[in-house]
PDB file of N, CA and C in Angstrom:
ATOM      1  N   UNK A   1     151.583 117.287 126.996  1.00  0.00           N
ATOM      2  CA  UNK A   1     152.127 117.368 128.324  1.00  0.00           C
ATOM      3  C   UNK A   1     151.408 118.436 129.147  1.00  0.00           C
ATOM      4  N   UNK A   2     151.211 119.495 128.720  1.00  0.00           N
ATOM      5  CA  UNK A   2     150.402 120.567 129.121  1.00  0.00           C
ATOM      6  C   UNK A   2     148.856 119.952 129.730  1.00  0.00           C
ATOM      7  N   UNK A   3     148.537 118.948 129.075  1.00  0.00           N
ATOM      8  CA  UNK A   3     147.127 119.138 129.683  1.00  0.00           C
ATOM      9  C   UNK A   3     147.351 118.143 130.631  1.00  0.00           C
ATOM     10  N   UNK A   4     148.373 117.387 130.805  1.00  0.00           N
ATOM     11  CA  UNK A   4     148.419 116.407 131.923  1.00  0.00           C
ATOM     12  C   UNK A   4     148.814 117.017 132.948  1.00  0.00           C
ATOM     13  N   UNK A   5     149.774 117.968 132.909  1.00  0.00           N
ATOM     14  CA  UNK A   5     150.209 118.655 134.084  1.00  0.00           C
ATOM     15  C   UNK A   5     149.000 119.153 134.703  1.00  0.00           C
ATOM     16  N   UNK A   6     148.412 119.795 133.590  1.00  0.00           N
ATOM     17  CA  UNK A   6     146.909 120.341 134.607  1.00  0.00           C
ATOM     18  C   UNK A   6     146.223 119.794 135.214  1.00  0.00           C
ATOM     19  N   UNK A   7     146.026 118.717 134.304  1.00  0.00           N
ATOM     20  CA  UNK A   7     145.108 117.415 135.608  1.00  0.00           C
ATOM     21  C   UNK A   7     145.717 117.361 136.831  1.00  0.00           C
ATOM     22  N   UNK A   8     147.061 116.905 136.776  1.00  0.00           N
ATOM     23  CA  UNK A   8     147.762 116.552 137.977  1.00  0.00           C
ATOM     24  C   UNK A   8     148.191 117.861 138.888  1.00  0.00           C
ATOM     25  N   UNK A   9     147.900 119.690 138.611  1.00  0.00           N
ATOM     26  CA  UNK A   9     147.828 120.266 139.512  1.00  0.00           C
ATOM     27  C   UNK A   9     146.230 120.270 140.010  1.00  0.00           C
ATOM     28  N   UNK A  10     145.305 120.044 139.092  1.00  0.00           N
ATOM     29  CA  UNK A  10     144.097 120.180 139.847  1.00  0.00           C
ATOM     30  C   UNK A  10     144.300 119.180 141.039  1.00  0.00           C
ATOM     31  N   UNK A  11     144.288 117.777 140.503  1.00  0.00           N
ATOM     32  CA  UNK A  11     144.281 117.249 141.308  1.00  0.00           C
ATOM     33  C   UNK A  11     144.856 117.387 143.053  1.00  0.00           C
ATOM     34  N   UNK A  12     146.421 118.153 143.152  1.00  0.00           N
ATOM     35  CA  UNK A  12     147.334 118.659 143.983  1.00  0.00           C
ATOM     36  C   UNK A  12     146.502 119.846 144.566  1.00  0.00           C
ATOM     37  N   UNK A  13     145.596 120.823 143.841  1.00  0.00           N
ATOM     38  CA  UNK A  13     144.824 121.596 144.546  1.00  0.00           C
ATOM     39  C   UNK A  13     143.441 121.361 144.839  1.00  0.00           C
ATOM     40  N   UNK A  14     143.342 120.088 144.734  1.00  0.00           N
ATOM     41  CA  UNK A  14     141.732 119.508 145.393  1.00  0.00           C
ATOM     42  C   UNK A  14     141.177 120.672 146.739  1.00  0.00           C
ATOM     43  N   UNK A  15     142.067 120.497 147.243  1.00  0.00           N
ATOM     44  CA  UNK A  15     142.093 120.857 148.934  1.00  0.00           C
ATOM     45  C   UNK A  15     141.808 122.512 149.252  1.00  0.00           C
ATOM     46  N   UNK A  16     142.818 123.234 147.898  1.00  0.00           N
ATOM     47  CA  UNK A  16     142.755 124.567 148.205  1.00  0.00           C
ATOM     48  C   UNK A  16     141.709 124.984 147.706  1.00  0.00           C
ATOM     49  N   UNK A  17     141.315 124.974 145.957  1.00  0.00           N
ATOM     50  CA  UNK A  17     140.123 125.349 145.346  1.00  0.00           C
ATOM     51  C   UNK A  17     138.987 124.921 145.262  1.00  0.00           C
ATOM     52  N   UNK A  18     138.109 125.630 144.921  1.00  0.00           N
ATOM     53  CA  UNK A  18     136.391 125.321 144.689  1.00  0.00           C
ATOM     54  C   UNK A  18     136.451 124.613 143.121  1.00  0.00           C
ATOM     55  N   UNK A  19     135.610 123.909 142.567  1.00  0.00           N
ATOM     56  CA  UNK A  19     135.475 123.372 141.534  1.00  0.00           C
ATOM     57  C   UNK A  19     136.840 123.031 140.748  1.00  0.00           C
ATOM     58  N   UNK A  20     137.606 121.973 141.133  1.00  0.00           N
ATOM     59  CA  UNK A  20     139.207 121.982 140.470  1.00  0.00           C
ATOM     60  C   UNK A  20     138.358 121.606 139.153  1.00  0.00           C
ATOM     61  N   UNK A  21     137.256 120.939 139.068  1.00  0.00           N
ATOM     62  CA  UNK A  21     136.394 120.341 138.059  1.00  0.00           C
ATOM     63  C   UNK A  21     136.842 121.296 136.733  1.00  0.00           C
ATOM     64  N   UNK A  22     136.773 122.467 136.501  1.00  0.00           N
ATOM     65  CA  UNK A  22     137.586 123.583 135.443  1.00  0.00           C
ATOM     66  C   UNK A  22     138.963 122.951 134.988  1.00  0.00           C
ATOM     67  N   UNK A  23     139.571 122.562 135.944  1.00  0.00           N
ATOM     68  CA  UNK A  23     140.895 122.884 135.611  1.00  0.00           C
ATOM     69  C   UNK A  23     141.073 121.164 134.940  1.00  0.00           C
ATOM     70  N   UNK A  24     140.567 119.875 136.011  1.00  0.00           N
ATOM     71  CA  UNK A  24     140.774 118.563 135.184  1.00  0.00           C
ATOM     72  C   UNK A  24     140.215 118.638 133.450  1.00  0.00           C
ATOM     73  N   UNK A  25     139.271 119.555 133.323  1.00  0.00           N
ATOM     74  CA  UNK A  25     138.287 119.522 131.791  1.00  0.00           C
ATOM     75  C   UNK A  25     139.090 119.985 131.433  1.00  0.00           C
ATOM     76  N   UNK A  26     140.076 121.518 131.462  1.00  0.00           N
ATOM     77  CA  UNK A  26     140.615 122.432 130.558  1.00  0.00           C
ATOM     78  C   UNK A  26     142.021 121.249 130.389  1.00  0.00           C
ATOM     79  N   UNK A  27     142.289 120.201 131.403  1.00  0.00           N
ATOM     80  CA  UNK A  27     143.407 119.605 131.286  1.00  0.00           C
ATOM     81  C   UNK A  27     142.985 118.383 130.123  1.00  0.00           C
ATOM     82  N   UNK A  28     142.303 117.736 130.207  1.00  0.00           N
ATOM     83  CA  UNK A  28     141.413 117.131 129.685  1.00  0.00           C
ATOM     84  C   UNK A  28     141.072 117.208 128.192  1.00  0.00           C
ATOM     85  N   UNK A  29     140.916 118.273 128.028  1.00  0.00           N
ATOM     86  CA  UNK A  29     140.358 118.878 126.137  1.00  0.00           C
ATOM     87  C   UNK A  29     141.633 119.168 125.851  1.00  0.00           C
ATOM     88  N   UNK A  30     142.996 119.227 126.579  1.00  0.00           N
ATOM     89  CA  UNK A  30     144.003 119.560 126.001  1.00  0.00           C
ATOM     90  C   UNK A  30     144.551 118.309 126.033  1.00  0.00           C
ATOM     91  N   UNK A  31     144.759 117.310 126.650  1.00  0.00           N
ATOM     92  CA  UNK A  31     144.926 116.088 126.309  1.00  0.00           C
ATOM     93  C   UNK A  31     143.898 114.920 124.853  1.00  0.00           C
ATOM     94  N   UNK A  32     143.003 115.316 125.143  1.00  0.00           N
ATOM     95  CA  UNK A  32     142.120 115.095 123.817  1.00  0.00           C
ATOM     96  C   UNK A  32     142.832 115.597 122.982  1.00  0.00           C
ATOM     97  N   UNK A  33     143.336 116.919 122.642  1.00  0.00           N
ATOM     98  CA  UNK A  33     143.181 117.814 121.204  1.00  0.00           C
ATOM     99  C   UNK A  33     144.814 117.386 120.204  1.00  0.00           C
ATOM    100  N   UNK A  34     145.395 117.027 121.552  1.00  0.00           N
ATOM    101  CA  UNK A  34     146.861 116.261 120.959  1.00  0.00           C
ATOM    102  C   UNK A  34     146.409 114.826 120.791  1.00  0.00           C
ATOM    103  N   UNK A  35     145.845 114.024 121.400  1.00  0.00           N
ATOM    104  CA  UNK A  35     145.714 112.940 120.820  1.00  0.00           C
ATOM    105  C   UNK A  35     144.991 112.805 119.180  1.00  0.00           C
ATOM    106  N   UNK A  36     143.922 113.665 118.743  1.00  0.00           N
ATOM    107  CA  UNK A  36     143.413 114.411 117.770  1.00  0.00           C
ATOM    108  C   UNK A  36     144.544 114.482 116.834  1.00  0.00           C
ATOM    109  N   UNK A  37     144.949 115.462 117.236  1.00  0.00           N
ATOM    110  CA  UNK A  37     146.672 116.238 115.986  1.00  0.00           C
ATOM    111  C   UNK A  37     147.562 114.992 115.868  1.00  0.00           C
ATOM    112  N   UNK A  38     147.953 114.303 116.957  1.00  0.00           N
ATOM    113  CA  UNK A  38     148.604 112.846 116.696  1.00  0.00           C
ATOM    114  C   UNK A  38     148.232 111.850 115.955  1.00  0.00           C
ATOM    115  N   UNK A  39     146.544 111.278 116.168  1.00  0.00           N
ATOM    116  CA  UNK A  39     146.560 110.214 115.242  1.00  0.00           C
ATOM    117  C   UNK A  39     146.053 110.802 113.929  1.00  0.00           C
ATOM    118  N   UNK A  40     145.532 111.835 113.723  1.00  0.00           N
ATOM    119  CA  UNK A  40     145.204 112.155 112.143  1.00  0.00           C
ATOM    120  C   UNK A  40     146.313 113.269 111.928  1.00  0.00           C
ATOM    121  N   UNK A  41     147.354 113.440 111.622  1.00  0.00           N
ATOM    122  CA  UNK A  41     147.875 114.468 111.026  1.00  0.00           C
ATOM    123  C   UNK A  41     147.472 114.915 109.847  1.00  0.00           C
ATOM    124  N   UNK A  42     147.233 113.980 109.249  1.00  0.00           N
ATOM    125  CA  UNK A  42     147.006 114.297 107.564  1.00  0.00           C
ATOM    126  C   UNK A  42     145.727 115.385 107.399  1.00  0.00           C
ATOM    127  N   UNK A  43     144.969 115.879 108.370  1.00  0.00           N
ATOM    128  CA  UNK A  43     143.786 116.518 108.239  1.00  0.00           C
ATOM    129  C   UNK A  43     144.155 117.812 107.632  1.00  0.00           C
ATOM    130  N   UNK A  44     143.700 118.547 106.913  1.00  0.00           N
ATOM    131  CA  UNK A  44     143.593 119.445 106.068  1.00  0.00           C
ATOM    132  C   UNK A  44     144.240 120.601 107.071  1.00  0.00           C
ATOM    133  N   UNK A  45     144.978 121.851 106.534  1.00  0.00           N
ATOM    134  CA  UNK A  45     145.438 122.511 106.850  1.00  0.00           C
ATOM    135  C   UNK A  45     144.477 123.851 107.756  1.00  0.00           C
ATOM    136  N   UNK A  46     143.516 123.593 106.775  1.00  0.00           N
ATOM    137  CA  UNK A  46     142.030 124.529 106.896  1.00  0.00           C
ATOM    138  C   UNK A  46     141.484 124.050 108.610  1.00  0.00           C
ATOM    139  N   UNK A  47     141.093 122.511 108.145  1.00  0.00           N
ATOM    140  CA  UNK A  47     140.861 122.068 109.483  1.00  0.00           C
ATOM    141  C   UNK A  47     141.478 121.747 110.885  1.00  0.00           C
ATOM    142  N   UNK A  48     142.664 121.975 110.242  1.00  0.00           N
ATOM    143  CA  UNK A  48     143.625 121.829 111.759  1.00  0.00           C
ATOM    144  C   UNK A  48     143.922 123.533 112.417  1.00  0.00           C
ATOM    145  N   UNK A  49     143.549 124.819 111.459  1.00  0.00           N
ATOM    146  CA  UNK A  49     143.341 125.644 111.804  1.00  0.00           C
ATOM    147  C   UNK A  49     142.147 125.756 112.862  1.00  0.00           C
ATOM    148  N   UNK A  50     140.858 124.987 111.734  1.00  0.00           N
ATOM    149  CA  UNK A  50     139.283 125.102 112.987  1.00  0.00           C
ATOM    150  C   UNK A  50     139.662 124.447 114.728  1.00  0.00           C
ATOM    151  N   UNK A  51     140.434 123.667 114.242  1.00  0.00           N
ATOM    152  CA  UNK A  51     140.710 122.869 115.545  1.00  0.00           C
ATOM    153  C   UNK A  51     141.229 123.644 116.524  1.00  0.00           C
ATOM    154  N   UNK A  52     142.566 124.118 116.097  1.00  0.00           N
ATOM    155  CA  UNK A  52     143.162 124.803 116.748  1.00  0.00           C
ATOM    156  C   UNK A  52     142.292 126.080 117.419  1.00  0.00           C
ATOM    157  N   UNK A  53     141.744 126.500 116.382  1.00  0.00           N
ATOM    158  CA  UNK A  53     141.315 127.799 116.608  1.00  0.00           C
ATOM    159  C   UNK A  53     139.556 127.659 117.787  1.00  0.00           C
ATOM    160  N   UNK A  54     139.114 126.568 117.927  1.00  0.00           N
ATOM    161  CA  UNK A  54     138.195 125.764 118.512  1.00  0.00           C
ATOM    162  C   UNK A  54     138.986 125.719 120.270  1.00  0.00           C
ATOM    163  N   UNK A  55     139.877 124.928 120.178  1.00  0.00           N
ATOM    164  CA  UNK A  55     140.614 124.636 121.293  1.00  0.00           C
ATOM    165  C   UNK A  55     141.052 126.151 121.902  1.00  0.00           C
ATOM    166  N   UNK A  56     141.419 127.030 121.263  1.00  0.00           N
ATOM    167  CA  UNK A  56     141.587 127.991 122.150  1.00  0.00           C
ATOM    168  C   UNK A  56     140.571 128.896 122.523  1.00  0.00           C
ATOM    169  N   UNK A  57     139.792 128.542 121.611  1.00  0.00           N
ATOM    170  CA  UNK A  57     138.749 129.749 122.571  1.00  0.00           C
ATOM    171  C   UNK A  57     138.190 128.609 123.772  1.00  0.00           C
ATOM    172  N   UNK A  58     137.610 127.149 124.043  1.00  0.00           N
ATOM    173  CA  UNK A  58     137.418 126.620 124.784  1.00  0.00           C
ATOM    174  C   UNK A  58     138.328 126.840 126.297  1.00  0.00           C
ATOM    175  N   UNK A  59     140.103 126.453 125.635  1.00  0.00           N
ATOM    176  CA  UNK A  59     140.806 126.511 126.678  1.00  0.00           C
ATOM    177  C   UNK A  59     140.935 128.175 127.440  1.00  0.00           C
ATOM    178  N   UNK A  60     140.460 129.290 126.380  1.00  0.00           N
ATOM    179  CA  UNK A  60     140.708 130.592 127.357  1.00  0.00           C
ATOM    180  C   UNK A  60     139.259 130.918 127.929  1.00  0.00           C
ATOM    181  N   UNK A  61     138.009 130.251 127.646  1.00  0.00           N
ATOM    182  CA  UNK A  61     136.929 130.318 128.234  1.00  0.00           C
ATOM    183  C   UNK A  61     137.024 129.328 129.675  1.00  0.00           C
ATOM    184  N   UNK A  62     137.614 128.603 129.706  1.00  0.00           N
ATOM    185  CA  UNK A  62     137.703 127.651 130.564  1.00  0.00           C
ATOM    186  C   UNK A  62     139.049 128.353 132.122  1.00  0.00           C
ATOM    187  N   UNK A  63     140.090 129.200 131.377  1.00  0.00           N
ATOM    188  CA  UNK A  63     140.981 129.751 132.386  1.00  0.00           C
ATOM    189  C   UNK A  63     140.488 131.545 132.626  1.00  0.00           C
ATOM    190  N   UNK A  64     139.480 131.432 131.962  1.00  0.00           N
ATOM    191  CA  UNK A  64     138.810 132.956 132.714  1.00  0.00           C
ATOM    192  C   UNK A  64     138.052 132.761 133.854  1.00  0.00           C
ATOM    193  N   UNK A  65     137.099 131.335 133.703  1.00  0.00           N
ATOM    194  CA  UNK A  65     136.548 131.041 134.500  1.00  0.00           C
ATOM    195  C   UNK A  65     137.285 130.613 135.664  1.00  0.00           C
ATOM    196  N   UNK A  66     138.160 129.713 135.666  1.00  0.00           N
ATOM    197  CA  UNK A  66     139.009 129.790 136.603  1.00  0.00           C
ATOM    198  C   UNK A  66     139.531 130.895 137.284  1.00  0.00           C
ATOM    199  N   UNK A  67     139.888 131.942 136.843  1.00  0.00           N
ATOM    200  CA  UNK A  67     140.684 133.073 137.150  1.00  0.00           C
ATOM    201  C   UNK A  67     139.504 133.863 137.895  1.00  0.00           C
ATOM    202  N   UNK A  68     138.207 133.624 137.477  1.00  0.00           N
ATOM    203  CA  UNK A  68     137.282 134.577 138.667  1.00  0.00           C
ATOM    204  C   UNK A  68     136.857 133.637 139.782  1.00  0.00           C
ATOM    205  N   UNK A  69     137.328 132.446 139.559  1.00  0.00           N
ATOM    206  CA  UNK A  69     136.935 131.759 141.066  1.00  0.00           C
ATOM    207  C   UNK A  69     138.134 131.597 142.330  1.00  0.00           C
ATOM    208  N   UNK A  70     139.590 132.088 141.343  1.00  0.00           N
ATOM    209  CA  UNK A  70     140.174 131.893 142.530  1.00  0.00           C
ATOM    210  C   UNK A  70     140.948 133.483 142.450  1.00  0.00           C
ATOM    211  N   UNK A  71     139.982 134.368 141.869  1.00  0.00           N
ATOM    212  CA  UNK A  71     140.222 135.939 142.310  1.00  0.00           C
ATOM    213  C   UNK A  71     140.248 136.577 143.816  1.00  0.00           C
ATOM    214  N   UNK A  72     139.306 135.838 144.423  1.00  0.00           N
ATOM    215  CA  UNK A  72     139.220 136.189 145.905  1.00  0.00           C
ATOM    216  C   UNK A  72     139.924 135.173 147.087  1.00  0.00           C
ATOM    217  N   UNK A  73     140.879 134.183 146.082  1.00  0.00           N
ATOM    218  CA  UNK A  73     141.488 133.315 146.800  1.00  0.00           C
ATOM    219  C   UNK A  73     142.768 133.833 147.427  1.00  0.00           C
ATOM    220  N   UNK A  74     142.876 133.672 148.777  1.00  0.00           N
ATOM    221  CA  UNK A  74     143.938 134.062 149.540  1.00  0.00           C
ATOM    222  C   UNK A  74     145.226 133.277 149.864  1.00  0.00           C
ATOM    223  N   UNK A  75     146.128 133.044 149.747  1.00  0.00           N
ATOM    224  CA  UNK A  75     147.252 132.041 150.220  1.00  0.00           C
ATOM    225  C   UNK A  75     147.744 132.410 151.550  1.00  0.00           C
ATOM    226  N   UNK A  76     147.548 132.003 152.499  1.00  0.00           N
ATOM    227  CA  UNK A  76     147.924 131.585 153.439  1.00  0.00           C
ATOM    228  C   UNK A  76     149.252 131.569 154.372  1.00  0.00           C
ATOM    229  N   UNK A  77     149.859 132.180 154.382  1.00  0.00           N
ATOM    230  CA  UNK A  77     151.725 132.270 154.815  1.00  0.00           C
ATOM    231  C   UNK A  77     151.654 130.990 155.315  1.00  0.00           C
ATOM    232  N   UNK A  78     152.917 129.814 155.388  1.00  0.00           N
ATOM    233  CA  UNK A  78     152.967 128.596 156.392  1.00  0.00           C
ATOM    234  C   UNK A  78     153.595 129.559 157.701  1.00  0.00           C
ATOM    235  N   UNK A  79     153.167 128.912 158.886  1.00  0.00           N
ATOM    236  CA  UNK A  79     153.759 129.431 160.267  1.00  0.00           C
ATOM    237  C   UNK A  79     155.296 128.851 160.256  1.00  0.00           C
ATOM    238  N   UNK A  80     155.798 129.918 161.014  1.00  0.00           N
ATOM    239  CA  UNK A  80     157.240 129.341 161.177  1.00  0.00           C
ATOM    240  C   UNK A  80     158.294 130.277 161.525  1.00  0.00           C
TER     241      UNK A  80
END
């Protein structure tokens, strides 16, 4: 569920951010990595560690990068 939500906020912030392209992939490899853990469960304990342990350094390399592109991002007050 997590990585779909992300798709579907990138998508919702097309408009505000530069490259949402980060955020559909990081949504993306997290939708992959459960479909992964779902159809093979039976994979070795060892290897569902590599996996795991694979997926998070991807997914926190992927939200650092994010985090310095929308460091200088400003929000906007709505008028009213």
């Amino acid at each position: 569920m997590h990585g779909i939500f992300e798709i579907i906020g990138a998508i919702q912030l097309r408009k505000e951010i530069d490259n949402e392209w980060m955020l559909i992939l990081s949504g993306a490899i997290s939708v992959l990595f459960g479909l992964v853990v779902l159809i093979a469960p039976g994979a070795g304990a060892l290897g569902l560690v590599w996996a795991i342990a694979a997926y998070s350094i991807v997914f926190g390399i992927s939200f650092v990068a994010l985090a310095f592109r929308l460091k200088n991002h400003r929000h906007e007050p709505a008028a009213g």
